[in-house]
N, C-alpha and C. Protein backbone atom coordinates (compact mmCIF):
# COMPACT_ATOMS: atom_id res chain seq x y z
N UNK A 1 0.84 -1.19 0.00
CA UNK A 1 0.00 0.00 0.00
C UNK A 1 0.88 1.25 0.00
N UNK A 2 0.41 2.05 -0.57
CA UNK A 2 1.23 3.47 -0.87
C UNK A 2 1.25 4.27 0.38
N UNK A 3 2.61 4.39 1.13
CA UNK A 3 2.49 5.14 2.08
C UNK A 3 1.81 6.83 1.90
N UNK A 4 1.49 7.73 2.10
CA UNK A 4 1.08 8.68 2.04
C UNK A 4 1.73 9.70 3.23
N UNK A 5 2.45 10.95 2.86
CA UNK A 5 2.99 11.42 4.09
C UNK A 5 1.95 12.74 4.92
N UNK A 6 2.13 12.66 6.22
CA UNK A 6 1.14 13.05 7.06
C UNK A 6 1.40 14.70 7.44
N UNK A 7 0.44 15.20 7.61
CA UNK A 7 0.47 16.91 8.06
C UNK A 7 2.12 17.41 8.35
N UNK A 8 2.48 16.21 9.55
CA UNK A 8 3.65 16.55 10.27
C UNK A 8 5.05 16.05 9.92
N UNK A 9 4.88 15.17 8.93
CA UNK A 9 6.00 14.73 7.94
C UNK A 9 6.18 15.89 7.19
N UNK A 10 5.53 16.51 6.77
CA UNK A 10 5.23 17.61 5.62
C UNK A 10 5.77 18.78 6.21
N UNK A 11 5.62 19.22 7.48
CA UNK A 11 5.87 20.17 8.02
C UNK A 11 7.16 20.10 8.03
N UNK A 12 7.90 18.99 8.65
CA UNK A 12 9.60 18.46 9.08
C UNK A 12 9.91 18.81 7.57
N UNK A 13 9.45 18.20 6.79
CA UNK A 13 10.33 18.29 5.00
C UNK A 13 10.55 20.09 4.63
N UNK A 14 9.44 20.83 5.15
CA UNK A 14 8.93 22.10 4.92
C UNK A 14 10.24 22.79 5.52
N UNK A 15 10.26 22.56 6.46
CA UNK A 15 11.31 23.31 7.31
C UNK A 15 12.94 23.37 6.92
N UNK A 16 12.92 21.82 6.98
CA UNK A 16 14.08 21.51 6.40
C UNK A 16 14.57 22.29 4.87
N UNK A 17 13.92 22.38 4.53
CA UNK A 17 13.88 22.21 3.09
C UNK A 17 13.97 24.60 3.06
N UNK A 18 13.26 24.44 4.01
CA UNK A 18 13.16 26.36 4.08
C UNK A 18 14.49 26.94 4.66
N UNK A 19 15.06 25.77 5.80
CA UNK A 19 16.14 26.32 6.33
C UNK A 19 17.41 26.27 5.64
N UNK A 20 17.51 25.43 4.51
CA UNK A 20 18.86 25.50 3.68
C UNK A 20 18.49 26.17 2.60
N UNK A 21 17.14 26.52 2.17
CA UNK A 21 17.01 27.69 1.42
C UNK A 21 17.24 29.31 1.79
N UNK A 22 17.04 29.48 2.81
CA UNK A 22 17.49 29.97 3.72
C UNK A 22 19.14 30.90 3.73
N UNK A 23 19.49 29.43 3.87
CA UNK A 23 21.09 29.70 4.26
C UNK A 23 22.12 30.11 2.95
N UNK A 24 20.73 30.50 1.59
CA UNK A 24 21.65 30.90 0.80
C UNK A 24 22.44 32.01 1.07
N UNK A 25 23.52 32.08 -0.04
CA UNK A 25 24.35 33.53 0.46
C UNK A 25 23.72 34.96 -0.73
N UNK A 26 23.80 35.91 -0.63
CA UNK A 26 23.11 36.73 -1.94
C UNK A 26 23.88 36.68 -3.33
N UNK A 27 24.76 36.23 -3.62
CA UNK A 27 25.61 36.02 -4.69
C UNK A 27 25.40 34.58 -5.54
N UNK A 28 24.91 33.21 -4.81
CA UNK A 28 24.56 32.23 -5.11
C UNK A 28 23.05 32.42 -5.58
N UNK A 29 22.51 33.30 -4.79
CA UNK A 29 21.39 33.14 -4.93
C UNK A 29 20.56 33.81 -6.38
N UNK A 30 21.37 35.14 -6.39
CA UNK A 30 21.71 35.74 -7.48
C UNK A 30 21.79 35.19 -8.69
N UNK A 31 22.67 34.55 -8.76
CA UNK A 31 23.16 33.27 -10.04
C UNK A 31 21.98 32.41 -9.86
N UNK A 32 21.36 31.71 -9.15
CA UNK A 32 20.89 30.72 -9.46
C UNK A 32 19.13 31.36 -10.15
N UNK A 33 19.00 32.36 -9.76
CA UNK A 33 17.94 33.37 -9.99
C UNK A 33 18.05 33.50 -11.69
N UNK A 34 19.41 34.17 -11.71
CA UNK A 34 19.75 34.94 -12.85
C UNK A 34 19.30 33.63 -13.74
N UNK A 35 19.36 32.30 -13.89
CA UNK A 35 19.39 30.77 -14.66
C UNK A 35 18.57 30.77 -14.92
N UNK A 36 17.78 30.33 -14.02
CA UNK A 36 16.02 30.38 -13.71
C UNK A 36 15.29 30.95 -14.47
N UNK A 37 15.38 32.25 -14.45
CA UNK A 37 14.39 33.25 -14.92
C UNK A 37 15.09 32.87 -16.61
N UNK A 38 16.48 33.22 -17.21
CA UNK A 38 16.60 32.84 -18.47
C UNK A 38 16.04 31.36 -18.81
N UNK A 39 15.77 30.27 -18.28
CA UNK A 39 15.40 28.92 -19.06
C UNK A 39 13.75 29.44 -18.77
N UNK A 40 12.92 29.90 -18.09
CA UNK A 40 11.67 30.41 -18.13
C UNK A 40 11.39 31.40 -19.30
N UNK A 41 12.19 32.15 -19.63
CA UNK A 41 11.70 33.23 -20.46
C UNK A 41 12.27 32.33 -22.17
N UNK A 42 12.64 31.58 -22.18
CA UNK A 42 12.93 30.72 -23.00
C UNK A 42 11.89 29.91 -23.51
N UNK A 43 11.08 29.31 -22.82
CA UNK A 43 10.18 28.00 -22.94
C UNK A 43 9.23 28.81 -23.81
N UNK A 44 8.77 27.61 -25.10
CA UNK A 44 7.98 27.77 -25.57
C UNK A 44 6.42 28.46 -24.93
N UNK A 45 6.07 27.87 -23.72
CA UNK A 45 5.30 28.31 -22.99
C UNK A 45 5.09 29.60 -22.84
N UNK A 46 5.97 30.10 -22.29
CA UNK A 46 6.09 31.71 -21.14
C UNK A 46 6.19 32.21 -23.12
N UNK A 47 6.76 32.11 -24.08
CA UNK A 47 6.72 32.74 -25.61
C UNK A 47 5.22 33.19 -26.16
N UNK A 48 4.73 31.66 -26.09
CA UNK A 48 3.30 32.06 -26.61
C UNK A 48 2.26 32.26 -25.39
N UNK A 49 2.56 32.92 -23.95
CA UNK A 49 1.53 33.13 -23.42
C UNK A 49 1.42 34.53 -23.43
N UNK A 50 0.06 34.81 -23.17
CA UNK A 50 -0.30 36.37 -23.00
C UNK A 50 -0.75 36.21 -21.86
N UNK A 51 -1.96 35.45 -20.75
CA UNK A 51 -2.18 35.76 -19.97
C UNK A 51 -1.57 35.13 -18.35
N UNK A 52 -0.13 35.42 -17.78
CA UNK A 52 0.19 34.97 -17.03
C UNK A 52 -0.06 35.23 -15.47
N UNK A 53 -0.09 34.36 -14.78
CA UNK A 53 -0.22 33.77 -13.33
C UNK A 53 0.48 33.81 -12.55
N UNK A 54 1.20 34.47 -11.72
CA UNK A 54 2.25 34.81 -11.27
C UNK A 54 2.56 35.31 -9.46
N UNK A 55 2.97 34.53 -8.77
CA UNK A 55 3.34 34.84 -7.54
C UNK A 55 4.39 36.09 -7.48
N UNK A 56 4.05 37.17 -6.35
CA UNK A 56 5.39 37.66 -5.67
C UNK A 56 6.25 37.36 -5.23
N UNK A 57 7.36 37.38 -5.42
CA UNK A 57 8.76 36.47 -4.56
C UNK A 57 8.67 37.31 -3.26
N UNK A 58 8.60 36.32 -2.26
CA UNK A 58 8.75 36.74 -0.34
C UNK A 58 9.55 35.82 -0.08
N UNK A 59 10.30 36.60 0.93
CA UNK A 59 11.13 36.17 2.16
C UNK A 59 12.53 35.53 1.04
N UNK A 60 13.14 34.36 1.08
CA UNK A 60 14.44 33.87 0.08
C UNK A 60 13.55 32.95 -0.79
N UNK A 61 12.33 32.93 -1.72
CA UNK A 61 11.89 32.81 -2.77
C UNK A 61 12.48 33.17 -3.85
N UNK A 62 13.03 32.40 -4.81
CA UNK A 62 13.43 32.47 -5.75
C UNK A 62 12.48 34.46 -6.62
N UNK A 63 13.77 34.97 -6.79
CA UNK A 63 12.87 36.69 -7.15
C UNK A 63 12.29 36.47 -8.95
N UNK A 64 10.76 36.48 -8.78
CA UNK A 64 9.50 36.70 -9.65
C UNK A 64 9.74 37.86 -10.23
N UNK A 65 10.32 38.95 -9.78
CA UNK A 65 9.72 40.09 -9.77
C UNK A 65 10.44 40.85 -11.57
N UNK A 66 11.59 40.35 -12.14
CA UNK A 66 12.19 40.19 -12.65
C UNK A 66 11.32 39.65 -13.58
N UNK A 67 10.72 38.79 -13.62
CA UNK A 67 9.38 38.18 -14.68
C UNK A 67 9.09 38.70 -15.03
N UNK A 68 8.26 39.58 -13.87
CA UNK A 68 7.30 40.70 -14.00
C UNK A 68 7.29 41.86 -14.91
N UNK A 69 8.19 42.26 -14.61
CA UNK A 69 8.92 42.71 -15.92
C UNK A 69 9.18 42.74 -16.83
N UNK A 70 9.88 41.66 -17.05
CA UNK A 70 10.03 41.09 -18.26
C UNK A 70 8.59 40.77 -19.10
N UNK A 71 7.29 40.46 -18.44
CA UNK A 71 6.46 39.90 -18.74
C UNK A 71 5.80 41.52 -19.38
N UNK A 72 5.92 42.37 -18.37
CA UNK A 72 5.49 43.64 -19.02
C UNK A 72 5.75 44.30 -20.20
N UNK A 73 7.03 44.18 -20.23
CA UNK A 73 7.67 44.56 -21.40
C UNK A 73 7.42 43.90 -22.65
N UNK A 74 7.22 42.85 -22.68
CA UNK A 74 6.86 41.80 -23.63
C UNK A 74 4.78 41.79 -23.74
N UNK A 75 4.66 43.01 -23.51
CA UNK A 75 3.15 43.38 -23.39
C UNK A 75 2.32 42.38 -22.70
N UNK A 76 2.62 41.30 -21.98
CA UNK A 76 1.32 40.13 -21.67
C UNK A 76 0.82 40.70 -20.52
N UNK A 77 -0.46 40.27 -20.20
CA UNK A 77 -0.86 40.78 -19.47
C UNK A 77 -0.31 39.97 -17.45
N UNK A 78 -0.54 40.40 -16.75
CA UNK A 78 0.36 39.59 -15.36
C UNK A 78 -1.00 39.80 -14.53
N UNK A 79 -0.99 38.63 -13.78
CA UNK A 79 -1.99 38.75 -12.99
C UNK A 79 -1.13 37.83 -11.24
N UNK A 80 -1.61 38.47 -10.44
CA UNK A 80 -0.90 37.48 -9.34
C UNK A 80 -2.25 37.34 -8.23
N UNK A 81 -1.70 36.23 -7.49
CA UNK A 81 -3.04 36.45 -6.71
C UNK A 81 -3.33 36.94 -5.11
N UNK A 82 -4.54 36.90 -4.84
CA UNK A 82 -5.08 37.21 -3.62
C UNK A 82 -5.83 36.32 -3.28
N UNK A 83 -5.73 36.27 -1.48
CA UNK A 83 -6.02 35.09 -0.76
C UNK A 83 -7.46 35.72 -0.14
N UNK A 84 -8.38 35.10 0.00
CA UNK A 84 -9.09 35.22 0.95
C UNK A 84 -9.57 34.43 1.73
N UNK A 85 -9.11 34.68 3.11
CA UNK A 85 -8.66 33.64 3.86
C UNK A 85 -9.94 32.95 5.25
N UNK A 86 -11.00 33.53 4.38
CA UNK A 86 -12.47 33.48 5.30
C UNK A 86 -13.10 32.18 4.50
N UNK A 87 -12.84 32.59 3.20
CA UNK A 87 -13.56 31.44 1.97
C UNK A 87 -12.22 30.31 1.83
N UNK A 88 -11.72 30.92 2.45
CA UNK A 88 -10.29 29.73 1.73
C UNK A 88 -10.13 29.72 0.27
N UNK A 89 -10.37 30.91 -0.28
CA UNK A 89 -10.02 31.12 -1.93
C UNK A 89 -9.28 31.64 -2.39
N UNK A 90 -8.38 31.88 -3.39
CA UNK A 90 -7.66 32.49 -4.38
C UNK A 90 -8.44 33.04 -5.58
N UNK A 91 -7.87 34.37 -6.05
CA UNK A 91 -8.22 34.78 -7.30
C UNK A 91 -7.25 35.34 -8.14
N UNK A 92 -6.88 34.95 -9.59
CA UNK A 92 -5.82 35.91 -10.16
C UNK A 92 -6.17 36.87 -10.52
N UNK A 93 -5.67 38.47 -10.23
CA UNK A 93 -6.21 39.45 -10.02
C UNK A 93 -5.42 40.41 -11.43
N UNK A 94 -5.21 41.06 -11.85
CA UNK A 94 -4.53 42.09 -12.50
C UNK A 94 -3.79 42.76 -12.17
N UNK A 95 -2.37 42.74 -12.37
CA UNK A 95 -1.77 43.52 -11.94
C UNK A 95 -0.72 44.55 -13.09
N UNK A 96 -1.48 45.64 -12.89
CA UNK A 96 -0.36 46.85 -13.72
C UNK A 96 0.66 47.49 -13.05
N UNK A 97 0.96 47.16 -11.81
CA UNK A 97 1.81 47.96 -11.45
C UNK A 97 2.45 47.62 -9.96
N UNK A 98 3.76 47.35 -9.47
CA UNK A 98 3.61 46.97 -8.59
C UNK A 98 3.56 47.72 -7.35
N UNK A 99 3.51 49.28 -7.49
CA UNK A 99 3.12 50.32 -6.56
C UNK A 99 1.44 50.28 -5.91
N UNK A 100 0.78 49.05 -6.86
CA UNK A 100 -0.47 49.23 -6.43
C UNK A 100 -0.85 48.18 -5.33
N UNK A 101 0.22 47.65 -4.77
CA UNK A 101 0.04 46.51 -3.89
C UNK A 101 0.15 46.80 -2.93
N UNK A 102 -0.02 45.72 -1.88
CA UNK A 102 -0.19 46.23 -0.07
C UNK A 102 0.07 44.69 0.97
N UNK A 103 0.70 44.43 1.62
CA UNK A 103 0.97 43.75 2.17
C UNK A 103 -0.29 43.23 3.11
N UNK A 104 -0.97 41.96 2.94
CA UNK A 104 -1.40 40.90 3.63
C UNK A 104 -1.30 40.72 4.89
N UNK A 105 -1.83 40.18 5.96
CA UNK A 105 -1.85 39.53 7.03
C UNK A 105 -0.38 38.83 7.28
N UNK A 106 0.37 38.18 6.23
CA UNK A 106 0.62 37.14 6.30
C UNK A 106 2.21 38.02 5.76
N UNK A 107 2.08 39.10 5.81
CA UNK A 107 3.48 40.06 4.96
C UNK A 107 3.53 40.06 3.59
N UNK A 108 2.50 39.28 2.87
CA UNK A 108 2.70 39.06 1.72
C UNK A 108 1.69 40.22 0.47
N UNK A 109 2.81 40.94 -0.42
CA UNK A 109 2.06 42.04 -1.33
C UNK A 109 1.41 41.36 -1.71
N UNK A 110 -0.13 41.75 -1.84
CA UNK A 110 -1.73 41.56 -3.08
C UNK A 110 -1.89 42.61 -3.53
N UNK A 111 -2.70 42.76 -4.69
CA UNK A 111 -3.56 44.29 -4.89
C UNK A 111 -4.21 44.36 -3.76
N UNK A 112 -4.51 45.77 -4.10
CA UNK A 112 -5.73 46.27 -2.94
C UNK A 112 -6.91 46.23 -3.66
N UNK A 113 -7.06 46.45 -4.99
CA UNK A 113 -8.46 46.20 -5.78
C UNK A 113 -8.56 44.90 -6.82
N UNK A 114 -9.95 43.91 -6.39
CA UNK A 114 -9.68 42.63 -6.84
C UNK A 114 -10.65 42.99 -7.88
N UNK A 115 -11.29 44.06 -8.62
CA UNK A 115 -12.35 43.84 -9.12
C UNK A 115 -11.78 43.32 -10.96
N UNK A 116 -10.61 43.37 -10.83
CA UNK A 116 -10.18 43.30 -12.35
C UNK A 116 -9.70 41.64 -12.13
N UNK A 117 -10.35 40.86 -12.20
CA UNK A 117 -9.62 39.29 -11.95
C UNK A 117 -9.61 38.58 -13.15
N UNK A 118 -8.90 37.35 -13.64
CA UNK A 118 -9.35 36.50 -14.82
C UNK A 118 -9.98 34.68 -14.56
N UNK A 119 -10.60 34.59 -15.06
CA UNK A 119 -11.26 33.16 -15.05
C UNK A 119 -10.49 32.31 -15.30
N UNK A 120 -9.54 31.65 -14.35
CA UNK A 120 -8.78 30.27 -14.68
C UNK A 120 -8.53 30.15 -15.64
N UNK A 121 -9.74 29.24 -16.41
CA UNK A 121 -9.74 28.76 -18.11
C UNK A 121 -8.63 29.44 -19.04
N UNK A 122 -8.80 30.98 -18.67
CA UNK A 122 -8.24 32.17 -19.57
C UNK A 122 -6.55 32.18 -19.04
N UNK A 123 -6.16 31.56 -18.14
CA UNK A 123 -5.27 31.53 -17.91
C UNK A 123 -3.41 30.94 -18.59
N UNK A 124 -2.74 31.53 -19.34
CA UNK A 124 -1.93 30.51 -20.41
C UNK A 124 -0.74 29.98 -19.66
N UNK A 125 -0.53 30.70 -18.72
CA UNK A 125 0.91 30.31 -17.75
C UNK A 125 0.57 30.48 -16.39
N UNK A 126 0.61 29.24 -15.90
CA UNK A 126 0.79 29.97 -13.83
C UNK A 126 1.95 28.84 -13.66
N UNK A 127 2.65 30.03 -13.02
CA UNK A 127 3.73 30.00 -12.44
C UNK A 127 3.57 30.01 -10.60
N UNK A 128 4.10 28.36 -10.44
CA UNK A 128 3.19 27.77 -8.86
C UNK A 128 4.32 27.98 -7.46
N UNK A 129 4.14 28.16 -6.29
CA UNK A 129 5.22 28.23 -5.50
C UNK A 129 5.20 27.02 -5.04
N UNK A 130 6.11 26.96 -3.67
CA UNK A 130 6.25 25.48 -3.16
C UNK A 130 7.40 25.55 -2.70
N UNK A 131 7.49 24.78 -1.31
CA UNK A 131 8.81 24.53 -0.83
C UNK A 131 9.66 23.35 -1.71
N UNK A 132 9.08 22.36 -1.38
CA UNK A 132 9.81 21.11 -2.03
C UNK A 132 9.17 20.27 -2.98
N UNK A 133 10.00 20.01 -3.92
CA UNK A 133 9.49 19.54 -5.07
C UNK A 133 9.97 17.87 -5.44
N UNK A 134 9.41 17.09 -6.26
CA UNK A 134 10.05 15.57 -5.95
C UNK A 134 10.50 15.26 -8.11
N UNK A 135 11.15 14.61 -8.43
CA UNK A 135 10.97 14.44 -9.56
C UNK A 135 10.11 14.36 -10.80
N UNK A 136 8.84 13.76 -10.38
CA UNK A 136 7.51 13.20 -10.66
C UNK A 136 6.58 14.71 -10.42
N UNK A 137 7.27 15.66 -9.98
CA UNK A 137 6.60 17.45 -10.04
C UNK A 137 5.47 17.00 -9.36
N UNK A 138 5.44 16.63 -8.11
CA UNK A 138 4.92 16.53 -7.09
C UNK A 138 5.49 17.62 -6.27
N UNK A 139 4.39 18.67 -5.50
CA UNK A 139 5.02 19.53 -4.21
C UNK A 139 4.37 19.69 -3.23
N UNK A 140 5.02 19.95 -2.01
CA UNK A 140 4.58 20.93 -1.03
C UNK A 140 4.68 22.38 -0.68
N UNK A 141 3.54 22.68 -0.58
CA UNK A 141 3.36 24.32 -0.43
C UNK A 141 3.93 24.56 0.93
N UNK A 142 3.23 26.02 1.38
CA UNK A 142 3.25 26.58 2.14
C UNK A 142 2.48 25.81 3.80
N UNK A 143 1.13 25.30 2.84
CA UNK A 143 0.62 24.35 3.70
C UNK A 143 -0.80 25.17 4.13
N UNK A 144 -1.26 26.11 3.39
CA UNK A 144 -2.70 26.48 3.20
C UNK A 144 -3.22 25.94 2.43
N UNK A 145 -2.62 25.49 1.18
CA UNK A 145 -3.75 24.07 0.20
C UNK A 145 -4.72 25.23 -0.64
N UNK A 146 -4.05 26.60 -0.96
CA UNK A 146 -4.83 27.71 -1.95
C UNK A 146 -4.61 27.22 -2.83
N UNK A 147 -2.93 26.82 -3.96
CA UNK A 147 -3.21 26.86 -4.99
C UNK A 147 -3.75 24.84 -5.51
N UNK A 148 -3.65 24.00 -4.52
CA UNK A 148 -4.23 22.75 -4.69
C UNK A 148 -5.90 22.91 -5.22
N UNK A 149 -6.06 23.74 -4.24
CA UNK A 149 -7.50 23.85 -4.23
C UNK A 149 -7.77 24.54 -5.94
N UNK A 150 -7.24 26.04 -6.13
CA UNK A 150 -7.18 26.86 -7.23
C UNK A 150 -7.24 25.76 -8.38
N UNK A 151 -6.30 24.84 -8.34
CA UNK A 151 -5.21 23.60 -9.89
C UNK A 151 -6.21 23.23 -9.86
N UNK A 152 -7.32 22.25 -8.84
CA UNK A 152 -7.62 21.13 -9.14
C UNK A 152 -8.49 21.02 -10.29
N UNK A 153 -9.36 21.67 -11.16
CA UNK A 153 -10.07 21.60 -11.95
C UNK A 153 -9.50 22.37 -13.32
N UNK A 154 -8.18 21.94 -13.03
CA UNK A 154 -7.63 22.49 -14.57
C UNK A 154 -6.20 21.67 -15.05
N UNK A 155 -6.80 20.45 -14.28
CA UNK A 155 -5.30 19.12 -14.80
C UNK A 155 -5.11 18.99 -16.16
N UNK A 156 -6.32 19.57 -16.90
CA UNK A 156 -5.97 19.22 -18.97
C UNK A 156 -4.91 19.80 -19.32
N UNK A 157 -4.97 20.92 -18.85
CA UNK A 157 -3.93 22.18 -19.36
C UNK A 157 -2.77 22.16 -19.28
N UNK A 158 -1.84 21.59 -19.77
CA UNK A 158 -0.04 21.65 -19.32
C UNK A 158 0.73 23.35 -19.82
N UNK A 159 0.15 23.71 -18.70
CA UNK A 159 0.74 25.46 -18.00
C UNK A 159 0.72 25.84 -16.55
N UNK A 160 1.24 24.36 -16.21
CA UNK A 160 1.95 24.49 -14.60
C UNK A 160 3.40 24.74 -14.46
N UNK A 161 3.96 25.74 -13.99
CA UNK A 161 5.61 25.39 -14.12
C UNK A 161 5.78 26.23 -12.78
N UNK A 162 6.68 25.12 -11.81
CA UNK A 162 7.12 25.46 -10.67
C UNK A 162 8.73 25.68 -10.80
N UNK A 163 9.17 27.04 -10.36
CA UNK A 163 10.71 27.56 -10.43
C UNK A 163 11.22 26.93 -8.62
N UNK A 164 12.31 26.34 -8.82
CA UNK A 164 13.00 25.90 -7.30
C UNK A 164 14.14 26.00 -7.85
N UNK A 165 14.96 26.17 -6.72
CA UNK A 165 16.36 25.78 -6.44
C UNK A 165 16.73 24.35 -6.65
N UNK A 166 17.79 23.92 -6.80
CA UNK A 166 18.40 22.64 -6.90
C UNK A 166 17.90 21.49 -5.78
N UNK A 167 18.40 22.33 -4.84
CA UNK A 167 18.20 21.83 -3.19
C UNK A 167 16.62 21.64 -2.91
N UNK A 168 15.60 21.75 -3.73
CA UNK A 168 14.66 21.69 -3.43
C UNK A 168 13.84 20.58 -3.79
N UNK A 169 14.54 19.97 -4.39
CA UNK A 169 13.81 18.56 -5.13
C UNK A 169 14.36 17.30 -4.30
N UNK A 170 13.63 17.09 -4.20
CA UNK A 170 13.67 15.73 -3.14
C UNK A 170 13.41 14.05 -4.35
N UNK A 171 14.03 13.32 -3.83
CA UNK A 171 13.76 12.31 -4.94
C UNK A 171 12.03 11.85 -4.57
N UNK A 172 11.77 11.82 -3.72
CA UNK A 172 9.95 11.39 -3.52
C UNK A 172 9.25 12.41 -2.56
N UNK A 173 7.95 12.60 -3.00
CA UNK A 173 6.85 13.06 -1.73
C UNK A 173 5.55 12.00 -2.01
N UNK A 174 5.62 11.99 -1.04
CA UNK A 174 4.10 10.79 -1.07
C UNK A 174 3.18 11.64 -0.92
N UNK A 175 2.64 11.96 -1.89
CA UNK A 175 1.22 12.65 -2.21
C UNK A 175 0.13 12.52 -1.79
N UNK A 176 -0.62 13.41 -1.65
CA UNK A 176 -2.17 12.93 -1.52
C UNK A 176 -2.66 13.00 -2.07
N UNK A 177 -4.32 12.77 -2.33
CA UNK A 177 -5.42 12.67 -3.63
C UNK A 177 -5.93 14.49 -4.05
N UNK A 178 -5.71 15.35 -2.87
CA UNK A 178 -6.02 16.33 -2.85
C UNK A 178 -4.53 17.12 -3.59
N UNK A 179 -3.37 16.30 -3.47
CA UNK A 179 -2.26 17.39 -4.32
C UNK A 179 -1.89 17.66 -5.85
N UNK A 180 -1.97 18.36 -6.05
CA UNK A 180 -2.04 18.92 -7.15
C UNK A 180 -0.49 18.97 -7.87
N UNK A 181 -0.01 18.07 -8.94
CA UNK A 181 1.24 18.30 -9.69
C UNK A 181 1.19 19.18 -10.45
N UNK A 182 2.47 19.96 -10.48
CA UNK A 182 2.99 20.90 -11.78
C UNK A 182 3.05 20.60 -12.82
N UNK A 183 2.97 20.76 -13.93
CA UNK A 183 3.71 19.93 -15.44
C UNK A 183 4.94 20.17 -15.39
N UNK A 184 5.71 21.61 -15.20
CA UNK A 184 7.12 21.51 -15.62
C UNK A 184 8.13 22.10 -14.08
N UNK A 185 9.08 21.87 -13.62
CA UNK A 185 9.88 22.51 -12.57
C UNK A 185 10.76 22.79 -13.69
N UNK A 186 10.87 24.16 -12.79
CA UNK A 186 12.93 24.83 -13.74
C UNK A 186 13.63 24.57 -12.55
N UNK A 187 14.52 24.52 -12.38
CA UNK A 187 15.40 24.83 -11.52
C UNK A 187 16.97 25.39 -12.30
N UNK A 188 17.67 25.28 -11.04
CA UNK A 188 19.25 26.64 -12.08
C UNK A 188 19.95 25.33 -12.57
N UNK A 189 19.32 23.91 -12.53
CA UNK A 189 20.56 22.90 -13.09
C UNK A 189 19.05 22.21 -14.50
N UNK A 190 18.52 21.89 -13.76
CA UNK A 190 17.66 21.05 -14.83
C UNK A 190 16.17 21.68 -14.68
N UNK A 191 15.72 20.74 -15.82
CA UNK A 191 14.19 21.17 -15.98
C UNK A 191 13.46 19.70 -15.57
N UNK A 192 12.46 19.76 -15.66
CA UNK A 192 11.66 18.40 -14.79
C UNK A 192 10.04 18.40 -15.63
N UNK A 193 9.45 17.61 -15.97
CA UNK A 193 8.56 17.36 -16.18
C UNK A 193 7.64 16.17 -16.05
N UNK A 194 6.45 16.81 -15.73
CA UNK A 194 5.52 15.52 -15.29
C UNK A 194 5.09 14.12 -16.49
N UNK A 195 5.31 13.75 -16.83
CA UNK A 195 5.29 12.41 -17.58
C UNK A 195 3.75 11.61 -17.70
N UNK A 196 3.22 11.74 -16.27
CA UNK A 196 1.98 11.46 -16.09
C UNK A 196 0.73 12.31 -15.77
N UNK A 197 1.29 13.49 -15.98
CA UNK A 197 -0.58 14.53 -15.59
C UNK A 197 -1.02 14.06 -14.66
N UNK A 198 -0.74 13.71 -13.62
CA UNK A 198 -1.62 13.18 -12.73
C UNK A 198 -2.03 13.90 -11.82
């Protein structure tokens, strides 16, 4: 029988996995950033999308913000999201600018106005966070279960791509029925892809 790993296994991997991310130095981290973002802005994907999905980089998160940019300049439109943490929902919201944001409960920039959002479906690239990632583009989040919840009704679509560090891929996570795989991980050495959509 398939072991399955538990709240508090998840948490131990989480930590672990945050504290040697962590312990990067700003010059490594730099470089491994600088990789990243070039094999992303590369992929056929992030080329032909216009409407992208996109997290803020917080705390030693690999830096988004650089995308963002890039994504602007290249006219597509960027949307990142907001939590609401009463419904337990996410929405990708619009974002023109990043002066128009405001820090969260949680320290984390959202817009302050959600009324400009896009419908999943419409979505051509989301770009997913996550502490640790396994070969098979299996991850663990943060451990609120927003964007599991957000994925789950859009497994057809291969325009999942999770950016990690090297150090972040673990050879297995024992999944649950509720987790949601990426299609593609970048990381600053290799790229990874899911094989099975599952």
């Amino acid at each position: 029988m398939k072991k399955i790993m538990n709240k508090e296994e998840k948490k131990v991997l989480r930590n672990k996995i945050l504290e040697i991310r962590d312990s990067l130095n700003n010059n490594e981290k730099e470089l491994m950033d600088n990789k990243i973002f070039n094999e992303l802005i590369n992929t056929d994907l992030y080329k032909r999308s216009i409407n992208i999905f996109i997290y803020i980089s917080f705390s030693n998160e690999i830096n988004t913000r650089n995308i963002i940019e890039k994504a602007f300049k290249d006219k597509k439109n960027v949307f990142i999201p907001k939590v609401y943490k009463d419904d337990k929902l996410m929405k990708a919201i619009k974002l023109n600018s990043i002066d128009e944001l405001k820090k969260n409960s949680m320290g984390i920039l959202e817009p302050i106005d959600d009324s400009n959002y896009i419908e999943k479906e419409n979505i051509d690239l989301i770009v997913v966070p996550g502490v640790v990632f396994d070969k098979e583009c299996n991850r663990i989040g943060y451990g609120g279960g927003y964007y599991d919840r957000y994925l789950k009704d859009i497994k057809s679509k291969e325009n999942k791509i999770a950016l990690a560090y090297d150090l972040q891929i673990v050879d297995k996570i024992e999944s649950e029925v509720h987790d949601i795989k990426v299609d593609y991980i970048i990381t600053n050495t290799r790229a990874l892809k899911n094989t099975n959509n599952g």
